[in-house]
Every structure is written in C-alpha cells, then in structure tokens.
PDB file of N, CA and C in Angstrom:
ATOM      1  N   UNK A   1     -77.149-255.354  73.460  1.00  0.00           N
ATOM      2  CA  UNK A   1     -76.989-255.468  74.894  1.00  0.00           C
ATOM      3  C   UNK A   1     -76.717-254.087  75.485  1.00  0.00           C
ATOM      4  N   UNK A   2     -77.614-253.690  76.022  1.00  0.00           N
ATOM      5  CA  UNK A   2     -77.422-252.420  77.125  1.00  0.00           C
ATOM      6  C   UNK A   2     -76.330-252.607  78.244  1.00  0.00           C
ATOM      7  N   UNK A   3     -74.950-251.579  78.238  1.00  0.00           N
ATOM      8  CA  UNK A   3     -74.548-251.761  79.363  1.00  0.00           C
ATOM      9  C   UNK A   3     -74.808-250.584  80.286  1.00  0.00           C
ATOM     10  N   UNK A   4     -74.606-251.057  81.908  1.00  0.00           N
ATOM     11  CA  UNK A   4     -74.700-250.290  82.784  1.00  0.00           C
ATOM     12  C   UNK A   4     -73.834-249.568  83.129  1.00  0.00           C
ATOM     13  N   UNK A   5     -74.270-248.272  83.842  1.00  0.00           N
ATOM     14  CA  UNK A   5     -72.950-247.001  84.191  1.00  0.00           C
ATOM     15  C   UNK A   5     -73.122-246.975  85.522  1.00  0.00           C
ATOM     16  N   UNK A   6     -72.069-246.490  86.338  1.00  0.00           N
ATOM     17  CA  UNK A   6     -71.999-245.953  87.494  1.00  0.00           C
ATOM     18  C   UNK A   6     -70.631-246.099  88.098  1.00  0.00           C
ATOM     19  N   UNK A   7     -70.981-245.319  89.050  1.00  0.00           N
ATOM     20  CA  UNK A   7     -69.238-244.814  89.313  1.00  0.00           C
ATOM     21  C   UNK A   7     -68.589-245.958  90.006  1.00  0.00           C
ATOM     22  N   UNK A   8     -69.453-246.728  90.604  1.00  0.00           N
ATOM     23  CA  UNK A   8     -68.777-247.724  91.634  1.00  0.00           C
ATOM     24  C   UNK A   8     -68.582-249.350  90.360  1.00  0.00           C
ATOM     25  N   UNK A   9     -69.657-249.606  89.689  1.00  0.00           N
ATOM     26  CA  UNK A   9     -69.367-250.406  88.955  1.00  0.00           C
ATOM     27  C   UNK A   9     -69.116-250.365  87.694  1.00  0.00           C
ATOM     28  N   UNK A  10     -68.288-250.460  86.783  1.00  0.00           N
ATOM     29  CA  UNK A  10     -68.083-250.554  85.752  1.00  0.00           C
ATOM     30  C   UNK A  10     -68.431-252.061  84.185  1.00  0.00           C
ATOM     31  N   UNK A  11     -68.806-252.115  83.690  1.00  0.00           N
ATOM     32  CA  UNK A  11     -69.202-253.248  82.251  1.00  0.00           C
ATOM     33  C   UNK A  11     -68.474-252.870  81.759  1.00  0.00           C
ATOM     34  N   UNK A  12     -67.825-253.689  81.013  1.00  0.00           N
ATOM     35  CA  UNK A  12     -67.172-253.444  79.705  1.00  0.00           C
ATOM     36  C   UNK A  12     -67.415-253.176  79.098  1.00  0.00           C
ATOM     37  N   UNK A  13     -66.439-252.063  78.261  1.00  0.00           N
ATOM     38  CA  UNK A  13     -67.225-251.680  77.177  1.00  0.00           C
ATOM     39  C   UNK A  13     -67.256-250.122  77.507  1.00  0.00           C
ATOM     40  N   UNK A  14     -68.222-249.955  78.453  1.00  0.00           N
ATOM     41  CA  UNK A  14     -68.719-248.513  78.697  1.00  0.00           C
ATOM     42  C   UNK A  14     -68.066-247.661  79.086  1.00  0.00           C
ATOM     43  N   UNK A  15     -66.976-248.027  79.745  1.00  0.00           N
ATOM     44  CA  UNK A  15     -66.235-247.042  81.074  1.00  0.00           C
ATOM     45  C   UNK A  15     -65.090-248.114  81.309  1.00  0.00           C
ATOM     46  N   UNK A  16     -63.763-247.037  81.431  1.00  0.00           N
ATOM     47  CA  UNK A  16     -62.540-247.811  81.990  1.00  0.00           C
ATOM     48  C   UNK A  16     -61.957-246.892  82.601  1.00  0.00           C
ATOM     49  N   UNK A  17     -61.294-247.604  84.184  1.00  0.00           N
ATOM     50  CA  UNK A  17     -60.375-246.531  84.544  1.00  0.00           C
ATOM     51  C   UNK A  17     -59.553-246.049  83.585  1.00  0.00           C
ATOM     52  N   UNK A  18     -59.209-244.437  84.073  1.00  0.00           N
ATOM     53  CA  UNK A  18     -58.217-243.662  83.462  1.00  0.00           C
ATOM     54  C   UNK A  18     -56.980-244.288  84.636  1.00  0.00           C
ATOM     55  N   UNK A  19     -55.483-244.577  83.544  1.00  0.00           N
ATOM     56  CA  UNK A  19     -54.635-244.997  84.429  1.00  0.00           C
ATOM     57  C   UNK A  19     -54.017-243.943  85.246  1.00  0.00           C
ATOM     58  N   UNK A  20     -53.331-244.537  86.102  1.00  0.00           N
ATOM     59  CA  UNK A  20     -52.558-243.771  87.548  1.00  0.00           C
ATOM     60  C   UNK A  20     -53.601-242.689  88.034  1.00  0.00           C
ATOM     61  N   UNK A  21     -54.929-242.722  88.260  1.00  0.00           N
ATOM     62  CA  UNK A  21     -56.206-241.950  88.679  1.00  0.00           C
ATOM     63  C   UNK A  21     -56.910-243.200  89.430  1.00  0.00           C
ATOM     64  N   UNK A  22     -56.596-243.840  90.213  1.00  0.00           N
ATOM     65  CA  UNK A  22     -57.503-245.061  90.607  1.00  0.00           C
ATOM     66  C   UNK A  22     -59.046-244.179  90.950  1.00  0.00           C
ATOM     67  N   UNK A  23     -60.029-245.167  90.456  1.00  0.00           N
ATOM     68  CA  UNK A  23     -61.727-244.266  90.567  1.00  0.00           C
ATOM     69  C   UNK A  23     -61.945-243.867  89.657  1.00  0.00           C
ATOM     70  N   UNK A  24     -61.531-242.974  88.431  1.00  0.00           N
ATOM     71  CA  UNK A  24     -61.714-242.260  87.414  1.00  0.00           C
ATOM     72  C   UNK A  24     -62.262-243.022  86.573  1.00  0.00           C
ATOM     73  N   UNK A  25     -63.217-242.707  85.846  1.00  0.00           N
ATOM     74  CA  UNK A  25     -63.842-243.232  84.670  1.00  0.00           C
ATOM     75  C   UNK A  25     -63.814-242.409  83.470  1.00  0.00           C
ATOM     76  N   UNK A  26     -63.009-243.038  82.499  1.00  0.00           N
ATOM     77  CA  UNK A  26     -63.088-242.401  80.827  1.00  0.00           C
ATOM     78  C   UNK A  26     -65.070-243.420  80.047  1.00  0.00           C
ATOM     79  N   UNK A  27     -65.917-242.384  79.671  1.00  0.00           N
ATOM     80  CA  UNK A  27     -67.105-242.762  79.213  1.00  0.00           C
ATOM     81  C   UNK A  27     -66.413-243.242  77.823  1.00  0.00           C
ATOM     82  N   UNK A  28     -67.493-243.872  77.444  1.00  0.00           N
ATOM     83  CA  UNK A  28     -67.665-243.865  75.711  1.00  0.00           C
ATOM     84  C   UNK A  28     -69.075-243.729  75.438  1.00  0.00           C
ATOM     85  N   UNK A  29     -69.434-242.384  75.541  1.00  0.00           N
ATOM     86  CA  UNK A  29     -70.536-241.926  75.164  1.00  0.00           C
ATOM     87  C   UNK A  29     -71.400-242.325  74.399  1.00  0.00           C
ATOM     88  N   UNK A  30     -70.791-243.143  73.172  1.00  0.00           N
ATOM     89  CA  UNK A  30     -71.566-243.811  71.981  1.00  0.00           C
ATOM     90  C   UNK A  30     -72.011-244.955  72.520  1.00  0.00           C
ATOM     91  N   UNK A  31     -71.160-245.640  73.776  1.00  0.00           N
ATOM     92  CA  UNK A  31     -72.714-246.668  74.182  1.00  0.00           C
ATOM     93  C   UNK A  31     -73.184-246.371  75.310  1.00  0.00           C
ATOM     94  N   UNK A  32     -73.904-245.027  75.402  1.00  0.00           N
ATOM     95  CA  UNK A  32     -74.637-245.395  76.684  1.00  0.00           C
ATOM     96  C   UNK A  32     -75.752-245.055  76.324  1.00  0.00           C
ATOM     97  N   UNK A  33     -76.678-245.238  77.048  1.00  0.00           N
ATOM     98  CA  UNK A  33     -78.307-245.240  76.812  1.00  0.00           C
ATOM     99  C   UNK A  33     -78.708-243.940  77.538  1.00  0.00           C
ATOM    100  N   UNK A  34     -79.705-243.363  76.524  1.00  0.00           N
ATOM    101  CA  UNK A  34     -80.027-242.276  77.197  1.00  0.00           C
ATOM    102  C   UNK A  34     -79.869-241.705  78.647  1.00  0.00           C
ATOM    103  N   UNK A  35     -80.546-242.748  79.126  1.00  0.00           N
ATOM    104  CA  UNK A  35     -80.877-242.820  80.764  1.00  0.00           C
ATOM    105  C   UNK A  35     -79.487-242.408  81.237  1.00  0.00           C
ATOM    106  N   UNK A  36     -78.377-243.438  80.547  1.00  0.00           N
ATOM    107  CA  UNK A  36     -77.102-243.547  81.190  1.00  0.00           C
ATOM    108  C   UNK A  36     -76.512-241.745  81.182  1.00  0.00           C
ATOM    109  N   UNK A  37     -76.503-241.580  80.441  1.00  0.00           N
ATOM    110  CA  UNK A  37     -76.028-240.275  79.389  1.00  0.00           C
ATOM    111  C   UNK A  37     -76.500-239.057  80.299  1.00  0.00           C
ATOM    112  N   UNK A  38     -77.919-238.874  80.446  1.00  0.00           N
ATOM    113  CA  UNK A  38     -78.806-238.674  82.049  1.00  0.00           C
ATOM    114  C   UNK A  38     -77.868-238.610  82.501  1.00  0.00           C
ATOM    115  N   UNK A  39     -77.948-239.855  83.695  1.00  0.00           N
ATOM    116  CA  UNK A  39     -77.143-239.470  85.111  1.00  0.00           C
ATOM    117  C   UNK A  39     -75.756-239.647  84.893  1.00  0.00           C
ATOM    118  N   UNK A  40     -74.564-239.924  84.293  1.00  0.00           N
ATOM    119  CA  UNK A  40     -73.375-239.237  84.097  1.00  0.00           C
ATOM    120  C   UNK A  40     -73.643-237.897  83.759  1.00  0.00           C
ATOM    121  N   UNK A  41     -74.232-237.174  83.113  1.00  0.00           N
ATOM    122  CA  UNK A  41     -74.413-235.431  83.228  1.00  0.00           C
ATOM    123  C   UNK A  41     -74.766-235.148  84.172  1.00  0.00           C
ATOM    124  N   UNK A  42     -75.778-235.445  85.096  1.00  0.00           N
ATOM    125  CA  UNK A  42     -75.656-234.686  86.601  1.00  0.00           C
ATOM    126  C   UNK A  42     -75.054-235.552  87.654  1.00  0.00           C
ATOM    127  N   UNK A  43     -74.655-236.543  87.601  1.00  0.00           N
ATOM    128  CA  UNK A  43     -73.175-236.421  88.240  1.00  0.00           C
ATOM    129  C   UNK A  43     -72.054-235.346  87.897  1.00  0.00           C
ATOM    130  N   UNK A  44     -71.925-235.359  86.770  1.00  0.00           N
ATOM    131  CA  UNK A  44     -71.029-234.267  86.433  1.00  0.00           C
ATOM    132  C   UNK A  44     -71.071-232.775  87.074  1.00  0.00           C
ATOM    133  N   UNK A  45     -72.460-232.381  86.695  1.00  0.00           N
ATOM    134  CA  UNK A  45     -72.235-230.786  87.691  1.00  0.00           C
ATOM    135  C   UNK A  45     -72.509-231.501  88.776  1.00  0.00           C
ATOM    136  N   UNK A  46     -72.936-231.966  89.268  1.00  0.00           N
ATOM    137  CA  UNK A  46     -72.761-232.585  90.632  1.00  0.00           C
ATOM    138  C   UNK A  46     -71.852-232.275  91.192  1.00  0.00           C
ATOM    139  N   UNK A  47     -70.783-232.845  90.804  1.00  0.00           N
ATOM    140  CA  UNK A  47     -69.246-232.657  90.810  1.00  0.00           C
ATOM    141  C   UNK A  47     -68.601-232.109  91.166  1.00  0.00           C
ATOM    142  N   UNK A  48     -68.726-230.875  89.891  1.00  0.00           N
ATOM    143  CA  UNK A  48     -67.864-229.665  89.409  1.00  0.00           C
ATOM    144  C   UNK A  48     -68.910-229.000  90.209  1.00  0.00           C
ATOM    145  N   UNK A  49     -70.059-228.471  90.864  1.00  0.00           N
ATOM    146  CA  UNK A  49     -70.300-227.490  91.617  1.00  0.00           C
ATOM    147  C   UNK A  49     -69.811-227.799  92.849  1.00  0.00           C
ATOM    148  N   UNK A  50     -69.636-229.130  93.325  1.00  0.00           N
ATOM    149  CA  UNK A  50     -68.955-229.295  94.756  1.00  0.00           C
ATOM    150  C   UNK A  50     -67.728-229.130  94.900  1.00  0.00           C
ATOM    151  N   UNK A  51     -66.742-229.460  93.523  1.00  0.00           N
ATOM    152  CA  UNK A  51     -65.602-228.692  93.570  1.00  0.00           C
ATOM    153  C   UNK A  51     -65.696-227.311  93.710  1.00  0.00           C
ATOM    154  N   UNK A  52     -65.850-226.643  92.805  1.00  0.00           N
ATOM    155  CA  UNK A  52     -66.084-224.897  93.142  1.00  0.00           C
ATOM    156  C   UNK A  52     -66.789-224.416  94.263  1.00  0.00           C
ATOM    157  N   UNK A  53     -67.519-224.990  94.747  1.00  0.00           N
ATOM    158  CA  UNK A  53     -68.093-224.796  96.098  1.00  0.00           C
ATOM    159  C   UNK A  53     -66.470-225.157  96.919  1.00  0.00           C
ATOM    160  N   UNK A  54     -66.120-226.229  97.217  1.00  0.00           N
ATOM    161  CA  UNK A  54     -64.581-226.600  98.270  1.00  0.00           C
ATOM    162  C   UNK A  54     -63.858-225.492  98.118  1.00  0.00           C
ATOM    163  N   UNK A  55     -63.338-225.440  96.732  1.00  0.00           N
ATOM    164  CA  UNK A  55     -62.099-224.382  95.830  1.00  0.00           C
ATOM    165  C   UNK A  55     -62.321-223.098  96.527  1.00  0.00           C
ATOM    166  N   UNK A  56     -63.762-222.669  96.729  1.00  0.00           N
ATOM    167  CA  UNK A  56     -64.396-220.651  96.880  1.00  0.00           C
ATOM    168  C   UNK A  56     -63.886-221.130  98.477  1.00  0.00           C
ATOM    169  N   UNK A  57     -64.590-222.015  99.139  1.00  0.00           N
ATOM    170  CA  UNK A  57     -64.287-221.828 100.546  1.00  0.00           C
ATOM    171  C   UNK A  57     -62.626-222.000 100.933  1.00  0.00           C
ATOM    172  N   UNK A  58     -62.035-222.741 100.126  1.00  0.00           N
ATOM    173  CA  UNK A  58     -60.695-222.859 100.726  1.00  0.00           C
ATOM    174  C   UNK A  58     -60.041-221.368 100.042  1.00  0.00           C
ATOM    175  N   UNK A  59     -60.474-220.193  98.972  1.00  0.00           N
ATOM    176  CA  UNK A  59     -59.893-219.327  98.553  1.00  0.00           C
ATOM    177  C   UNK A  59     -60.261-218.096  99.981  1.00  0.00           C
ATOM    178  N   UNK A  60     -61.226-218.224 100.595  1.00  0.00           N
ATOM    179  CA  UNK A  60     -62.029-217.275 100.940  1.00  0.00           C
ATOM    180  C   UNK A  60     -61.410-217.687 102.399  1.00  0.00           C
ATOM    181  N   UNK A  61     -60.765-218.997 103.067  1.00  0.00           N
ATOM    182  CA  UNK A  61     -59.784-218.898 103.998  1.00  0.00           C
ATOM    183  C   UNK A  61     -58.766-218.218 104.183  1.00  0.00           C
ATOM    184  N   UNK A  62     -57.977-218.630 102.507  1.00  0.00           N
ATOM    185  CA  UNK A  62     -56.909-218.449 102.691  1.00  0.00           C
ATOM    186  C   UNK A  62     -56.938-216.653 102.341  1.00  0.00           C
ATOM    187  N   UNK A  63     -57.847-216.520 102.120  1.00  0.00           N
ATOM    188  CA  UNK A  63     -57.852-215.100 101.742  1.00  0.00           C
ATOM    189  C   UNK A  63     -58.377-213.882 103.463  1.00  0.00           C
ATOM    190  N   UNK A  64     -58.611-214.588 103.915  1.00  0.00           N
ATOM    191  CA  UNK A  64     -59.026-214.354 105.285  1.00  0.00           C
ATOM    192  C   UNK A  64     -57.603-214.230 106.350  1.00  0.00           C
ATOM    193  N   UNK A  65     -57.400-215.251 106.049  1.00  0.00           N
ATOM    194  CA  UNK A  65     -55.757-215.086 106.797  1.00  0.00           C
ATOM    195  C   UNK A  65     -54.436-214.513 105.848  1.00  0.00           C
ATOM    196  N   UNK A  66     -55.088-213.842 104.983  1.00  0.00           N
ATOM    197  CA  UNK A  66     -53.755-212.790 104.317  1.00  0.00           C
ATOM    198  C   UNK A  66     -52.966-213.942 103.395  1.00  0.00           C
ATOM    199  N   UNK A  67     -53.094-214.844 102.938  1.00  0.00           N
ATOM    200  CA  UNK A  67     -52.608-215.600 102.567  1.00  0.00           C
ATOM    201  C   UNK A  67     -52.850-215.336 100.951  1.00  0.00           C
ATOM    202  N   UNK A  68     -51.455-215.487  99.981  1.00  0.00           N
ATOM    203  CA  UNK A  68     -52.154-215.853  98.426  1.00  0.00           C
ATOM    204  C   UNK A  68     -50.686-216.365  97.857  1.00  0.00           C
ATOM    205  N   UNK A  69     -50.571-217.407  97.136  1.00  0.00           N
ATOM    206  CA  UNK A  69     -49.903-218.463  96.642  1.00  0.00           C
ATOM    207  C   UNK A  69     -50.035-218.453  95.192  1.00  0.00           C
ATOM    208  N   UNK A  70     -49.186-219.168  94.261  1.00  0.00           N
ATOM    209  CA  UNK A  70     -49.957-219.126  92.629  1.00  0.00           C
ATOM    210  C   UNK A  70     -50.566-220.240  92.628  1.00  0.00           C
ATOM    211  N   UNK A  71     -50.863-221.670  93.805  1.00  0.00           N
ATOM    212  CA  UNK A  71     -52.212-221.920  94.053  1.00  0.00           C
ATOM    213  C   UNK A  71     -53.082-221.703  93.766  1.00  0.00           C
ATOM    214  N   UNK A  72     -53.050-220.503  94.713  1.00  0.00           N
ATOM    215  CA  UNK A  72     -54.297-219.573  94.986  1.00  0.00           C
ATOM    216  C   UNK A  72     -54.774-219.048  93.711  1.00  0.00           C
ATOM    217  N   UNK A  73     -53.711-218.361  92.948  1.00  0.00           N
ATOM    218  CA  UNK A  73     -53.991-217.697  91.657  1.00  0.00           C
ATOM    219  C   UNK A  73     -54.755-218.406  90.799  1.00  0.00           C
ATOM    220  N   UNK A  74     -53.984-219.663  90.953  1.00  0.00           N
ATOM    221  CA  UNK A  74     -54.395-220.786  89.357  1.00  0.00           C
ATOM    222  C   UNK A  74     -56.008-220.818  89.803  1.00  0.00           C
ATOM    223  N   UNK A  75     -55.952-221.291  91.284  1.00  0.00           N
ATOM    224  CA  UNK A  75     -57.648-221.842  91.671  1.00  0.00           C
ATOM    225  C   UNK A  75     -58.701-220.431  91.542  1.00  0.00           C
ATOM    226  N   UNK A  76     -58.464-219.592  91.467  1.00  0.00           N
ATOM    227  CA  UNK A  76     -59.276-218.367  91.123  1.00  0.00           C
ATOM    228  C   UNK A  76     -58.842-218.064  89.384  1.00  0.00           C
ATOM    229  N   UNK A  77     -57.988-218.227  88.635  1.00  0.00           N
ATOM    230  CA  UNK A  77     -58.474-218.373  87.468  1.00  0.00           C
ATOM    231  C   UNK A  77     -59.094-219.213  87.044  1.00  0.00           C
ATOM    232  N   UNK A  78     -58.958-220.750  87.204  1.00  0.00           N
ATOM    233  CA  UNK A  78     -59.495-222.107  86.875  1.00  0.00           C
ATOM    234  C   UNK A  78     -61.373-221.353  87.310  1.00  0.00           C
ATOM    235  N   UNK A  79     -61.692-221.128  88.387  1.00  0.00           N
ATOM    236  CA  UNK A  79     -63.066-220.731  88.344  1.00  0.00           C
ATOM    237  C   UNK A  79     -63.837-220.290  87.374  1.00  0.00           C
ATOM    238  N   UNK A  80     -62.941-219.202  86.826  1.00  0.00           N
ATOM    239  CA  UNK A  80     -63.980-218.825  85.390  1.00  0.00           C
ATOM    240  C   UNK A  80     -63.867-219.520  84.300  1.00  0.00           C
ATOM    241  N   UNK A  81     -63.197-220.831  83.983  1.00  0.00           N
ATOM    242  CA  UNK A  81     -63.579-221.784  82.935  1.00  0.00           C
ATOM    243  C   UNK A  81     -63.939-222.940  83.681  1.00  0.00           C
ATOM    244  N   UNK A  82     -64.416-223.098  84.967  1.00  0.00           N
ATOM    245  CA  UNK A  82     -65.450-223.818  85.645  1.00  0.00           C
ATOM    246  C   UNK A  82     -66.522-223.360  85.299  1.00  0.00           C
ATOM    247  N   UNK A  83     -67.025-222.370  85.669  1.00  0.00           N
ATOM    248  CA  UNK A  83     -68.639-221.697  85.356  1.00  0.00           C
ATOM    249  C   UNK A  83     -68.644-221.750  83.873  1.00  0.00           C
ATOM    250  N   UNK A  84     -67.742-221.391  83.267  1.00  0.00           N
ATOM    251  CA  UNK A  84     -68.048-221.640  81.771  1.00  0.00           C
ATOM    252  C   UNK A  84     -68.596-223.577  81.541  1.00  0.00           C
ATOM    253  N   UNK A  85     -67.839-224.009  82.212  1.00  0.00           N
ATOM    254  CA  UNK A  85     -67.818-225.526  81.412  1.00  0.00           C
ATOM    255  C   UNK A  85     -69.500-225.758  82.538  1.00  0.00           C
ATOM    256  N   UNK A  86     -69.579-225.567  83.684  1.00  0.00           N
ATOM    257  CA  UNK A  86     -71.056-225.592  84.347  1.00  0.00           C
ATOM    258  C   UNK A  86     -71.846-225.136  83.522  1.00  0.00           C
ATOM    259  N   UNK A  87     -71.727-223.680  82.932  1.00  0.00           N
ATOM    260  CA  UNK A  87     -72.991-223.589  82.130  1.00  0.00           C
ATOM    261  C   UNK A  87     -73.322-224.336  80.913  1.00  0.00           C
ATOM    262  N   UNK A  88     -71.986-224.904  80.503  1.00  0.00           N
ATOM    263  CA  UNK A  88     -72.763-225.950  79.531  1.00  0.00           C
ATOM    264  C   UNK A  88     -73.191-227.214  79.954  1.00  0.00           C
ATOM    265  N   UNK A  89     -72.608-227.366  80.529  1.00  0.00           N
ATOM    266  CA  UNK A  89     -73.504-228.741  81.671  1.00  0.00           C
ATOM    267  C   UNK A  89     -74.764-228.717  81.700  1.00  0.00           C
ATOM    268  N   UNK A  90     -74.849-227.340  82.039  1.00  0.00           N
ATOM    269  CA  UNK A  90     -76.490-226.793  82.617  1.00  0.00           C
ATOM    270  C   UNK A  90     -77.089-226.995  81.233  1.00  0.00           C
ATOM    271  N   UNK A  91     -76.836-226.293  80.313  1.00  0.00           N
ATOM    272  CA  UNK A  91     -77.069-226.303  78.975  1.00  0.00           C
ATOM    273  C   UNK A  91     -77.499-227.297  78.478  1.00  0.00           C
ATOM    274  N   UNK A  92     -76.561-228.029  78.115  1.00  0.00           N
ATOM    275  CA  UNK A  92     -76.748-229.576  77.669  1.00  0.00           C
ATOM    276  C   UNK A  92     -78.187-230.598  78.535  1.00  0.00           C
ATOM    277  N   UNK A  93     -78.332-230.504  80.274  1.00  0.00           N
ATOM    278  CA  UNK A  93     -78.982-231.154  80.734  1.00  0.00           C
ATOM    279  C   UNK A  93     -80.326-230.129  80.196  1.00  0.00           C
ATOM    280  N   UNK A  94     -80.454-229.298  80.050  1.00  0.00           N
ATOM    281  CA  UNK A  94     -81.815-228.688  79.339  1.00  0.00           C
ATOM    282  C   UNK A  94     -82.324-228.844  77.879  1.00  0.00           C
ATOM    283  N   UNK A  95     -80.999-229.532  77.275  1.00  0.00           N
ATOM    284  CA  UNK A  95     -81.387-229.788  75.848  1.00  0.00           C
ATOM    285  C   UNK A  95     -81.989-231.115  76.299  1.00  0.00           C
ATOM    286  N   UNK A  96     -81.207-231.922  76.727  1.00  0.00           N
ATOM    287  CA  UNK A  96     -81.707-233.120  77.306  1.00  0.00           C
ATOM    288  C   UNK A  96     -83.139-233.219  77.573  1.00  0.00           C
ATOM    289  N   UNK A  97     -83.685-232.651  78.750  1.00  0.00           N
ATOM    290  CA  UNK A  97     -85.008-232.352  79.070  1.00  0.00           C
ATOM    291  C   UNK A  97     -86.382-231.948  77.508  1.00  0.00           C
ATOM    292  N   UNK A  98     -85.372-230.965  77.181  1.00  0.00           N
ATOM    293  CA  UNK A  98     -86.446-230.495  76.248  1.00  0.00           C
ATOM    294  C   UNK A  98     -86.749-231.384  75.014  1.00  0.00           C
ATOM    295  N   UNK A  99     -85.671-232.519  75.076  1.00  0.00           N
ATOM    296  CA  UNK A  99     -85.882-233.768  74.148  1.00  0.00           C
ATOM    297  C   UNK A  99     -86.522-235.013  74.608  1.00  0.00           C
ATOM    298  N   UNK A 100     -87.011-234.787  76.263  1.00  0.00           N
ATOM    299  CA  UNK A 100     -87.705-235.617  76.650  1.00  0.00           C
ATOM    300  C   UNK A 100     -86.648-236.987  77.034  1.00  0.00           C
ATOM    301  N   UNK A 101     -85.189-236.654  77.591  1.00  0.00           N
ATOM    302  CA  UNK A 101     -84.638-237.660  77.934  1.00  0.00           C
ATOM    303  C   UNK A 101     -84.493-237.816  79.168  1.00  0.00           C
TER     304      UNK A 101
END
C-alpha cells in the first residue's frame, strides 16, 4: 500500500507531527515513494530558501537602522550552514534527476 505525503494531510505511517511544533512533519523516508521523496525535497529548499531569503531581509533592516543583537549574530552565522545544507538539497535533487526520479 502506497501512502500519501503532504503537508496539509498526513497517512499513517508516513509522517507524524513533531510534538509541541503543531504543523511539523517528522518523514519516514523508508516509506515514501519516489514521487513522494520528489516533492518533500523541493518543498524543502523551498523552504529553507524562503527562510534565508526573510532572515537576509530582516538582517539587512536591522542592519540599516544601526541595529545588531546576538539575534542578529546567531541569524548571520546560522546562514552559512543554511547554504551549506541548500547545497545539498540542490545536490541530492540532481542526483534525483539524474536517476530519472
């Protein structure tokens, strides 16, 4: 039995909320179907580039109005193991491709 993924509905089995995160989904990678496997990875940079996209503009405010916090700090270090974990995203969805999934 194939189950289905997506963020709004969940099957058993595939995906359970993560607790005290209402929305969050923990995968279990081992059952999803290619396809599935697919679009949870570009949801994923999906994601994580719209976060880092929010994160740069809210740094580049607060950096505008003289402002810097260890906020600020953490969210400008956290960036460079964002682009790290994006490029394997990227990575991975090209292995994907080149396996014809």
């Amino acid at each position: 039995m194939r189950r289905s993924f997506s963020r709004q509905t969940v099957s058993s089995g595939s995906c359970r909320a993560v607790p005290g995160i209402p929305g969050v989904l923990h995968v279990s990678f081992d059952q999803l179907t290619p396809a599935e496997w697919t679009r949870w990875l570009a949801e994923m940079v999906a994601w994580l580039e719209q976060k880092m996209q929010r994160e740069q503009s809210y740094l580049a405010r607060r950096q505008a109005r003289g402002v810097c916090t260890p906020t600020d700090e953490a969210y400008a270090r956290d960036a460079v193991y964002e682009h790290a974990l994006l490029a394997f995203l990227h990575e991975m969805e090209q292995i994907q491709q080149e396996e014809g999934y």
